[in-house]
PDB file of N, CA and C in Angstrom:
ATOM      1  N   UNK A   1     -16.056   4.149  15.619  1.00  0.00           N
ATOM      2  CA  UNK A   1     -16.348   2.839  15.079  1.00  0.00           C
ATOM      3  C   UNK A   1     -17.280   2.142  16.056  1.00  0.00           C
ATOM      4  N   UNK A   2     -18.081   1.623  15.521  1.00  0.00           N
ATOM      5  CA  UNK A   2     -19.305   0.550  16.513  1.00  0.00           C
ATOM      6  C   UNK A   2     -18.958  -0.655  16.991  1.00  0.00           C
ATOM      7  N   UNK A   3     -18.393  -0.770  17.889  1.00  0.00           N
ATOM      8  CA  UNK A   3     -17.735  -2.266  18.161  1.00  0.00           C
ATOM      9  C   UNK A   3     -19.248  -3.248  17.871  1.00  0.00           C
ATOM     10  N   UNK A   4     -18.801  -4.521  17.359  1.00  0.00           N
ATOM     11  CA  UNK A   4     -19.919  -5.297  16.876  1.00  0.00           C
ATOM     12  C   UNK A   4     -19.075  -6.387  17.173  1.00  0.00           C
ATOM     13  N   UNK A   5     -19.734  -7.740  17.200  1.00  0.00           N
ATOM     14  CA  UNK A   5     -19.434  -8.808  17.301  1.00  0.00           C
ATOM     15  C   UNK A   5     -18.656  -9.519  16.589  1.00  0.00           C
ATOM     16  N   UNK A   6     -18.550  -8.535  15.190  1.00  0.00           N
ATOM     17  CA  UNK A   6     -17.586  -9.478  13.725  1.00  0.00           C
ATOM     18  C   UNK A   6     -16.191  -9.175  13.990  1.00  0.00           C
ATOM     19  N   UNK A   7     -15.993  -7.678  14.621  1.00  0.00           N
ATOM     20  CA  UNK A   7     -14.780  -7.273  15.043  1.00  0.00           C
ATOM     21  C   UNK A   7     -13.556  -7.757  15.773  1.00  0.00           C
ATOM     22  N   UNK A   8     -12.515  -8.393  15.506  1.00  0.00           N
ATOM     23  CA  UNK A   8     -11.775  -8.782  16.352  1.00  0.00           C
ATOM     24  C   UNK A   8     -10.269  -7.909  16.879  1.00  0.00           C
ATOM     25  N   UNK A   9     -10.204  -8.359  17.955  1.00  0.00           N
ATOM     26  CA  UNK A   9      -9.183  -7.665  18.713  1.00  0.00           C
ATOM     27  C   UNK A   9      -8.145  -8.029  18.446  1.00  0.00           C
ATOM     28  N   UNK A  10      -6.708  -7.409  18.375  1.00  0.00           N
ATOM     29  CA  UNK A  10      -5.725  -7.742  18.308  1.00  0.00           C
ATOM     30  C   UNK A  10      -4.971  -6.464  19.463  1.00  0.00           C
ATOM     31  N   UNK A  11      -3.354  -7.150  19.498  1.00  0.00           N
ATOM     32  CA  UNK A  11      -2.779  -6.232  20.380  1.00  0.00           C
ATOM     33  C   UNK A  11      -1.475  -5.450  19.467  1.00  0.00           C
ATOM     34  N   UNK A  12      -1.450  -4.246  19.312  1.00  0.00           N
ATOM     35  CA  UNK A  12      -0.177  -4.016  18.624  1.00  0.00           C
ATOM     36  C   UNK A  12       1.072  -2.936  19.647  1.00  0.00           C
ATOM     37  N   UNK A  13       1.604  -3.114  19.280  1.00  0.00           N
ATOM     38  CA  UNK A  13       2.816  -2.163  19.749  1.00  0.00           C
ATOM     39  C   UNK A  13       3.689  -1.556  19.352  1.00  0.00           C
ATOM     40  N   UNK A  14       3.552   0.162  19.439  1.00  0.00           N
ATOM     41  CA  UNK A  14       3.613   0.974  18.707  1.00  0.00           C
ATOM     42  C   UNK A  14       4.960   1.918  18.949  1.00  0.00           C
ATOM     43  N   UNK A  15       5.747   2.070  18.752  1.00  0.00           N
ATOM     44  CA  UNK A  15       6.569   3.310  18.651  1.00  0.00           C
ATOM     45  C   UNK A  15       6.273   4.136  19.606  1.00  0.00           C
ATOM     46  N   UNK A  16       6.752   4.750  21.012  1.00  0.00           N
ATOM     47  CA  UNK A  16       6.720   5.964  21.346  1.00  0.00           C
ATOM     48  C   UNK A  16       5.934   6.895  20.989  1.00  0.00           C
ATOM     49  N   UNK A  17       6.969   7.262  19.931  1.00  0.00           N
ATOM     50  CA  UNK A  17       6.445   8.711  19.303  1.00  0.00           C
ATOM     51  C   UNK A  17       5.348   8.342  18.308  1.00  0.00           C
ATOM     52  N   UNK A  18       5.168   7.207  17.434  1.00  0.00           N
ATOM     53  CA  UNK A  18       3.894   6.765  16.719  1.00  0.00           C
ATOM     54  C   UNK A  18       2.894   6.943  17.324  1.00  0.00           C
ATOM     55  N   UNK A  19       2.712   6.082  18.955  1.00  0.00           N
ATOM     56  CA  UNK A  19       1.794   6.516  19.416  1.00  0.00           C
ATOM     57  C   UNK A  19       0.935   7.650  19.759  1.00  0.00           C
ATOM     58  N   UNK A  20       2.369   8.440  20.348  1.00  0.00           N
ATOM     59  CA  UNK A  20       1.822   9.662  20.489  1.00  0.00           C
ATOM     60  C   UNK A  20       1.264  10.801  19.120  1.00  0.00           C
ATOM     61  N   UNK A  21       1.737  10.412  18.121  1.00  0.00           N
ATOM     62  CA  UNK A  21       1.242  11.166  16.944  1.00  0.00           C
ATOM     63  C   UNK A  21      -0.113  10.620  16.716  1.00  0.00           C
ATOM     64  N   UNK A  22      -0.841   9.213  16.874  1.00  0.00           N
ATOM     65  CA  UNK A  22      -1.842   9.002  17.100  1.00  0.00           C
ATOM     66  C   UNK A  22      -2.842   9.055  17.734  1.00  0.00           C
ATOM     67  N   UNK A  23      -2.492   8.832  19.097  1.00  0.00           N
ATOM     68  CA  UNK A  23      -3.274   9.740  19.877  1.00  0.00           C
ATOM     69  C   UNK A  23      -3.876  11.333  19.837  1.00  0.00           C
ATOM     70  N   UNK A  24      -2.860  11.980  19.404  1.00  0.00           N
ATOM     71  CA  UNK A  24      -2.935  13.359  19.229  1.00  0.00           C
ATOM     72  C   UNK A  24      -4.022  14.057  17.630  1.00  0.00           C
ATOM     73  N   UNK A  25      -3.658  12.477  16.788  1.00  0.00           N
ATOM     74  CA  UNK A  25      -4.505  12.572  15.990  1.00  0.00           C
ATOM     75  C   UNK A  25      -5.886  12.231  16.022  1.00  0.00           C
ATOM     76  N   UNK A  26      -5.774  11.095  16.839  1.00  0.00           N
ATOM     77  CA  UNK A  26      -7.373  10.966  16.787  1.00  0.00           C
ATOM     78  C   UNK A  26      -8.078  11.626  17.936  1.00  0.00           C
ATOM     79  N   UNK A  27      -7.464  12.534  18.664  1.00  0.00           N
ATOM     80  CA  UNK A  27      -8.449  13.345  19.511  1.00  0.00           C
ATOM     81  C   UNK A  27      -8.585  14.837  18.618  1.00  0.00           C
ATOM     82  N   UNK A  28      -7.326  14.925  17.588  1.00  0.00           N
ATOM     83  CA  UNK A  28      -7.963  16.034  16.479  1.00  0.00           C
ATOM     84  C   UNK A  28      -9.207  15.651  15.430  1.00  0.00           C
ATOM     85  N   UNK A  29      -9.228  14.569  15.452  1.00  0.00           N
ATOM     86  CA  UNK A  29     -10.404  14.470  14.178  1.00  0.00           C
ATOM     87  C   UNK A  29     -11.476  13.347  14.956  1.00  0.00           C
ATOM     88  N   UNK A  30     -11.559  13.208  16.354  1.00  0.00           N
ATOM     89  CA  UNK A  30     -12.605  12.606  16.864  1.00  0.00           C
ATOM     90  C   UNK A  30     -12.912  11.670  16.411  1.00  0.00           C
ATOM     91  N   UNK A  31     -11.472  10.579  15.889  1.00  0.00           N
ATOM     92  CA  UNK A  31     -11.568   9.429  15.816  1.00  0.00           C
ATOM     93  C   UNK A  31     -10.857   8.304  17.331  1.00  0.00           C
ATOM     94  N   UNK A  32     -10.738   7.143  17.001  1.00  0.00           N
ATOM     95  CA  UNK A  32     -10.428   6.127  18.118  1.00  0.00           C
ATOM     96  C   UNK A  32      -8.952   5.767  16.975  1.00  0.00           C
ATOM     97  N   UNK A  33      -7.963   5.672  17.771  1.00  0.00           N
ATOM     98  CA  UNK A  33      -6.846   4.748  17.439  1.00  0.00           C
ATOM     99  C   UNK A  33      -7.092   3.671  16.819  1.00  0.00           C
ATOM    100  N   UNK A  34      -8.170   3.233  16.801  1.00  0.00           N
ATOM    101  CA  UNK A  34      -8.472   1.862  16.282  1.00  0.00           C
ATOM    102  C   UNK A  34      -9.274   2.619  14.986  1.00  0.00           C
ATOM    103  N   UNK A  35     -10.038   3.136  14.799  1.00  0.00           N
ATOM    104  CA  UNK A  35     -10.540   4.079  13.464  1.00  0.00           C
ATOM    105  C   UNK A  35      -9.191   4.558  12.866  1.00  0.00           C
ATOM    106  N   UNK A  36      -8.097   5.404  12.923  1.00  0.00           N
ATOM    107  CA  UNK A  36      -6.929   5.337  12.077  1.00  0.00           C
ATOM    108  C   UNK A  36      -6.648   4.426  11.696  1.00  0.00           C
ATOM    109  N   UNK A  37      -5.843   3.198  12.321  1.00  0.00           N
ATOM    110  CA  UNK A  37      -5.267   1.883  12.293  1.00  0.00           C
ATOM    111  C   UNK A  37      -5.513   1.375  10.982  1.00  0.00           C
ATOM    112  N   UNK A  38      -7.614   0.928  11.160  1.00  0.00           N
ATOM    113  CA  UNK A  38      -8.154   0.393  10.539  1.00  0.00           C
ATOM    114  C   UNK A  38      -7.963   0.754   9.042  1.00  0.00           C
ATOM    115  N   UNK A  39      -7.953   2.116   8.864  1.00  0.00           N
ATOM    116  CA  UNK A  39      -8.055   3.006   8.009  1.00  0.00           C
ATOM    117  C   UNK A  39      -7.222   3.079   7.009  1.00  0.00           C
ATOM    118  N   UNK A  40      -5.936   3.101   7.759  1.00  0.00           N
ATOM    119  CA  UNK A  40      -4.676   2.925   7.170  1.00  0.00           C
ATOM    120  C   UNK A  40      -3.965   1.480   6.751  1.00  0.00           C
ATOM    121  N   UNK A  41      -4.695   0.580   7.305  1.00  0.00           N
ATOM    122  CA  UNK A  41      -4.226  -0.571   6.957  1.00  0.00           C
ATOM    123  C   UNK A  41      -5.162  -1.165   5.807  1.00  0.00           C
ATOM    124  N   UNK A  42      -6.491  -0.440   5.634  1.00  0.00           N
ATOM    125  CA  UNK A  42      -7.243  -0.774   4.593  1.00  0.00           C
ATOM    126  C   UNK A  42      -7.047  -0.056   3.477  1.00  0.00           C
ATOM    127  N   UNK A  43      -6.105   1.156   3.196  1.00  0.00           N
ATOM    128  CA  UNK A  43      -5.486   2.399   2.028  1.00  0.00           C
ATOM    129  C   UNK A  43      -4.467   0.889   2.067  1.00  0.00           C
ATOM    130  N   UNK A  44      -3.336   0.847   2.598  1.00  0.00           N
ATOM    131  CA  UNK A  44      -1.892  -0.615   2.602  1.00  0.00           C
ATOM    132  C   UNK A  44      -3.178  -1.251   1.636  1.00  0.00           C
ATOM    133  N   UNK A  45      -4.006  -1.762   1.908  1.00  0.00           N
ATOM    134  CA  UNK A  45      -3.994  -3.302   1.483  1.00  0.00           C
ATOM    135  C   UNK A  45      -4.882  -2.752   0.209  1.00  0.00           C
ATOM    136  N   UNK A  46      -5.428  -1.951  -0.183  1.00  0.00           N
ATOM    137  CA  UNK A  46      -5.789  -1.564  -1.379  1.00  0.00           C
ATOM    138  C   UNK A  46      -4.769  -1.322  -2.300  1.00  0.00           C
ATOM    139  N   UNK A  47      -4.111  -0.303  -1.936  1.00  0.00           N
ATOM    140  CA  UNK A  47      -2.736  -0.467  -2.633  1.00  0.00           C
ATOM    141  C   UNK A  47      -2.067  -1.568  -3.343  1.00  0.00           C
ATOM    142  N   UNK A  48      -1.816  -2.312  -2.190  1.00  0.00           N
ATOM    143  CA  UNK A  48      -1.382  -3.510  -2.274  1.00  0.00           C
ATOM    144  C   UNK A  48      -2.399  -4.257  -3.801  1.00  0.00           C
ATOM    145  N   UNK A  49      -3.764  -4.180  -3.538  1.00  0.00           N
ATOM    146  CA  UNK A  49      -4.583  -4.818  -4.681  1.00  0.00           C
ATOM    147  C   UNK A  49      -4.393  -4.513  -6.201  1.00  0.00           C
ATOM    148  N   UNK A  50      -3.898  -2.806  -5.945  1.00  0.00           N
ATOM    149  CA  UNK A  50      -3.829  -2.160  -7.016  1.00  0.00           C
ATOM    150  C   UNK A  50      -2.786  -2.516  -7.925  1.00  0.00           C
ATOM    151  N   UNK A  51      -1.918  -2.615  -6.961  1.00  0.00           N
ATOM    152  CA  UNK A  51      -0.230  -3.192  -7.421  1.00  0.00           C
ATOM    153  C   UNK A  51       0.116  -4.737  -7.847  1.00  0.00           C
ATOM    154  N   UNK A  52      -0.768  -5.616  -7.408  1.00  0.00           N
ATOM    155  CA  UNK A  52      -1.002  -6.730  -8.143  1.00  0.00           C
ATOM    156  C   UNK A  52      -2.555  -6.848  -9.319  1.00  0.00           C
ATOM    157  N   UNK A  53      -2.976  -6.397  -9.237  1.00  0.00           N
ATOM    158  CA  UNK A  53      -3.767  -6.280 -10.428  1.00  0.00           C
ATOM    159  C   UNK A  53      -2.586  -5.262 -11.724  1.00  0.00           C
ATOM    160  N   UNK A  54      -2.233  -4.409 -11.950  1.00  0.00           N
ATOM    161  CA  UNK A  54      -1.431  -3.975 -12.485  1.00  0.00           C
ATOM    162  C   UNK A  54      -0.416  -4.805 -13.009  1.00  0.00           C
ATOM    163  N   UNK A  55       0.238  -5.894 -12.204  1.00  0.00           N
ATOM    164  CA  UNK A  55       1.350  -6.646 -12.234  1.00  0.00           C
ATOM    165  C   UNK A  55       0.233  -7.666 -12.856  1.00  0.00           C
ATOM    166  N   UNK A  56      -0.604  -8.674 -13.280  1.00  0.00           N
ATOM    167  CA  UNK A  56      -1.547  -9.333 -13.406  1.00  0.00           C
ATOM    168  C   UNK A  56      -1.636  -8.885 -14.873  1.00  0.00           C
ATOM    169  N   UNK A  57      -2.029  -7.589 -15.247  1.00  0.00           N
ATOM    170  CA  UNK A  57      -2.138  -7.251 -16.532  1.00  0.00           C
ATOM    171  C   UNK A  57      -0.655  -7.432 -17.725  1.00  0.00           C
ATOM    172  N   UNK A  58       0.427  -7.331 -16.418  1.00  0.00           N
ATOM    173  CA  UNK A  58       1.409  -6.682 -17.525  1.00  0.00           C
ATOM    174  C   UNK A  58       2.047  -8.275 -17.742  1.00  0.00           C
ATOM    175  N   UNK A  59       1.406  -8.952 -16.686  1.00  0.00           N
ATOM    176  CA  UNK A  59       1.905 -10.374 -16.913  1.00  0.00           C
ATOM    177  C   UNK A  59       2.050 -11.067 -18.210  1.00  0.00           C
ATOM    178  N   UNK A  60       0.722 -10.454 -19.311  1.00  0.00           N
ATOM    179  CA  UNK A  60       0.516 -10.876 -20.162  1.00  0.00           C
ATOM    180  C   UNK A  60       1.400 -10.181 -21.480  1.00  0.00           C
ATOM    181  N   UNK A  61       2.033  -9.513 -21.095  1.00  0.00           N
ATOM    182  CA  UNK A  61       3.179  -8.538 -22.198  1.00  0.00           C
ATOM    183  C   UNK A  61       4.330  -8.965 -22.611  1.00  0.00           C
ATOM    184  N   UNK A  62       4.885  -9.461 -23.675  1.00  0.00           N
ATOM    185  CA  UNK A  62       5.973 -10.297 -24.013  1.00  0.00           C
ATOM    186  C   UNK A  62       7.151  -9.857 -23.518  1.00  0.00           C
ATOM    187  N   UNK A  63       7.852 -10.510 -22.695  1.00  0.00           N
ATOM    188  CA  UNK A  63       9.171 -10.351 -22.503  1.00  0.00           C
ATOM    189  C   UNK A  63      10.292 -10.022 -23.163  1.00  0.00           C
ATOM    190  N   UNK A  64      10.836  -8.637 -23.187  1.00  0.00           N
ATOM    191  CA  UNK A  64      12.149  -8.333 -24.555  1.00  0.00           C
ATOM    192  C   UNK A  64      13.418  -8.422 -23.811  1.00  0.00           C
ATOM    193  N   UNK A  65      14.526  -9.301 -24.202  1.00  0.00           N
ATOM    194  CA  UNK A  65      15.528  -9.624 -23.707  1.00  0.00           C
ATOM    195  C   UNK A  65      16.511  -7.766 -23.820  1.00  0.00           C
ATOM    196  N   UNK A  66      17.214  -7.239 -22.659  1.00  0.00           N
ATOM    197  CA  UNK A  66      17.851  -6.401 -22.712  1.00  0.00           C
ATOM    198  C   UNK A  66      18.734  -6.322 -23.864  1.00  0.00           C
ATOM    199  N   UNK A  67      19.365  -6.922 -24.406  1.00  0.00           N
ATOM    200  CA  UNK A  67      19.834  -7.229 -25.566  1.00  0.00           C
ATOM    201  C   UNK A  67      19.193  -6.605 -26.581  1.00  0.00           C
ATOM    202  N   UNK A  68      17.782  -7.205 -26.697  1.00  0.00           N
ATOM    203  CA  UNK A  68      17.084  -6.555 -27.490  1.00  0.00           C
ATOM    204  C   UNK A  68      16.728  -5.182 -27.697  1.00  0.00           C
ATOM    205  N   UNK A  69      16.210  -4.897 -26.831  1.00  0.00           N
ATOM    206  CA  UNK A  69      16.319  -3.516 -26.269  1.00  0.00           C
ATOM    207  C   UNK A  69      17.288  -2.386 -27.155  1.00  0.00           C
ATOM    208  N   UNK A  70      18.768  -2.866 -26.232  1.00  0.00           N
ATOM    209  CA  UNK A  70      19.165  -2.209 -26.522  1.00  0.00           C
ATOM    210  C   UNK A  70      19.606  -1.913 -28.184  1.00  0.00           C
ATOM    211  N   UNK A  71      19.751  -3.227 -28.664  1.00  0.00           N
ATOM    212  CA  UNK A  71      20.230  -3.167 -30.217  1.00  0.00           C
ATOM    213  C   UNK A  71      18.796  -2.402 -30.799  1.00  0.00           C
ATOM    214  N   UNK A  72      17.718  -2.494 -30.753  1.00  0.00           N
ATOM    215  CA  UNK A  72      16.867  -1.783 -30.960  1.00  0.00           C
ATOM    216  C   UNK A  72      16.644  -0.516 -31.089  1.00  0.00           C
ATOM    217  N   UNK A  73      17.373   0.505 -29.510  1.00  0.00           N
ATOM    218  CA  UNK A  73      17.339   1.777 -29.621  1.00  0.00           C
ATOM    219  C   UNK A  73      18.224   2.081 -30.701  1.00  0.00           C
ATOM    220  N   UNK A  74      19.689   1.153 -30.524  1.00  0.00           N
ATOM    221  CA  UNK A  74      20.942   1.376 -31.200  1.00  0.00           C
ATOM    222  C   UNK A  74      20.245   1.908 -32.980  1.00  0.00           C
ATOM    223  N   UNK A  75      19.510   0.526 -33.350  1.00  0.00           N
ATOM    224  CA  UNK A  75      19.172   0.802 -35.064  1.00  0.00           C
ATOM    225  C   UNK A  75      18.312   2.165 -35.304  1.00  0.00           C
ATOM    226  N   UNK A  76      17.613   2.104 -33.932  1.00  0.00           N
ATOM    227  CA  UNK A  76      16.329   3.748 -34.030  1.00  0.00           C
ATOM    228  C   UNK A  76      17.453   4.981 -33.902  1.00  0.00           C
ATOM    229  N   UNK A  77      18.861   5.018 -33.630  1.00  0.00           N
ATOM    230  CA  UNK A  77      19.328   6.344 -33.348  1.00  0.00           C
ATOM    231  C   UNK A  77      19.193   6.682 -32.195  1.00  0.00           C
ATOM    232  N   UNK A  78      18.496   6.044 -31.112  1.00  0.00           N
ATOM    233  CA  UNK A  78      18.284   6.505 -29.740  1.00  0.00           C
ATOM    234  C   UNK A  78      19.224   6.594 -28.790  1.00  0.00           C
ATOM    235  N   UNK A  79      20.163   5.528 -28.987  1.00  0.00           N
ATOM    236  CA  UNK A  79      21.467   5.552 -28.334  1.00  0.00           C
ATOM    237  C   UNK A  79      23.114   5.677 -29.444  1.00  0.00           C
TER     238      UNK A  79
END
């Protein structure tokens, strides 16, 4: 990663053994601890986007009282 001026520092503190699985990783794939981190916290927060956009859509889907539901399967034969 190119350290640049927009970049800011923070301090974290890591697990023992986290660390060491990181370290070990980023001297396998010739990245910086701070290149994983980044990486992985930007997959989290996409996720995260994905999972409220999803929730956003279904917002708009009418609510069926369990009740309903179930007397529903009941008349289909389902239960």
């Amino acid at each position: 990663m190119d350290m640049n001026t927009s970049q800011k520092r923070a301090t974290i503190y890591f697990d023992p053994d986290l660390h060491r699985a990181l370290r070990v990783k980023a001297a396998e794939t010739d990245q910086t601890i701070s290149d994983l981190v980044n990486e992985a916290v930007k997959l989290s927060l996409a996720e995260d986007a994905e999972d409220l956009a999803v929730f956003e859509e279904r917002a708009l889907e009418p609510n069926l009282p369990f009740e309903e539901v179930l007397k529903d399967l009941k008349q289909r034969g389902k239960i």
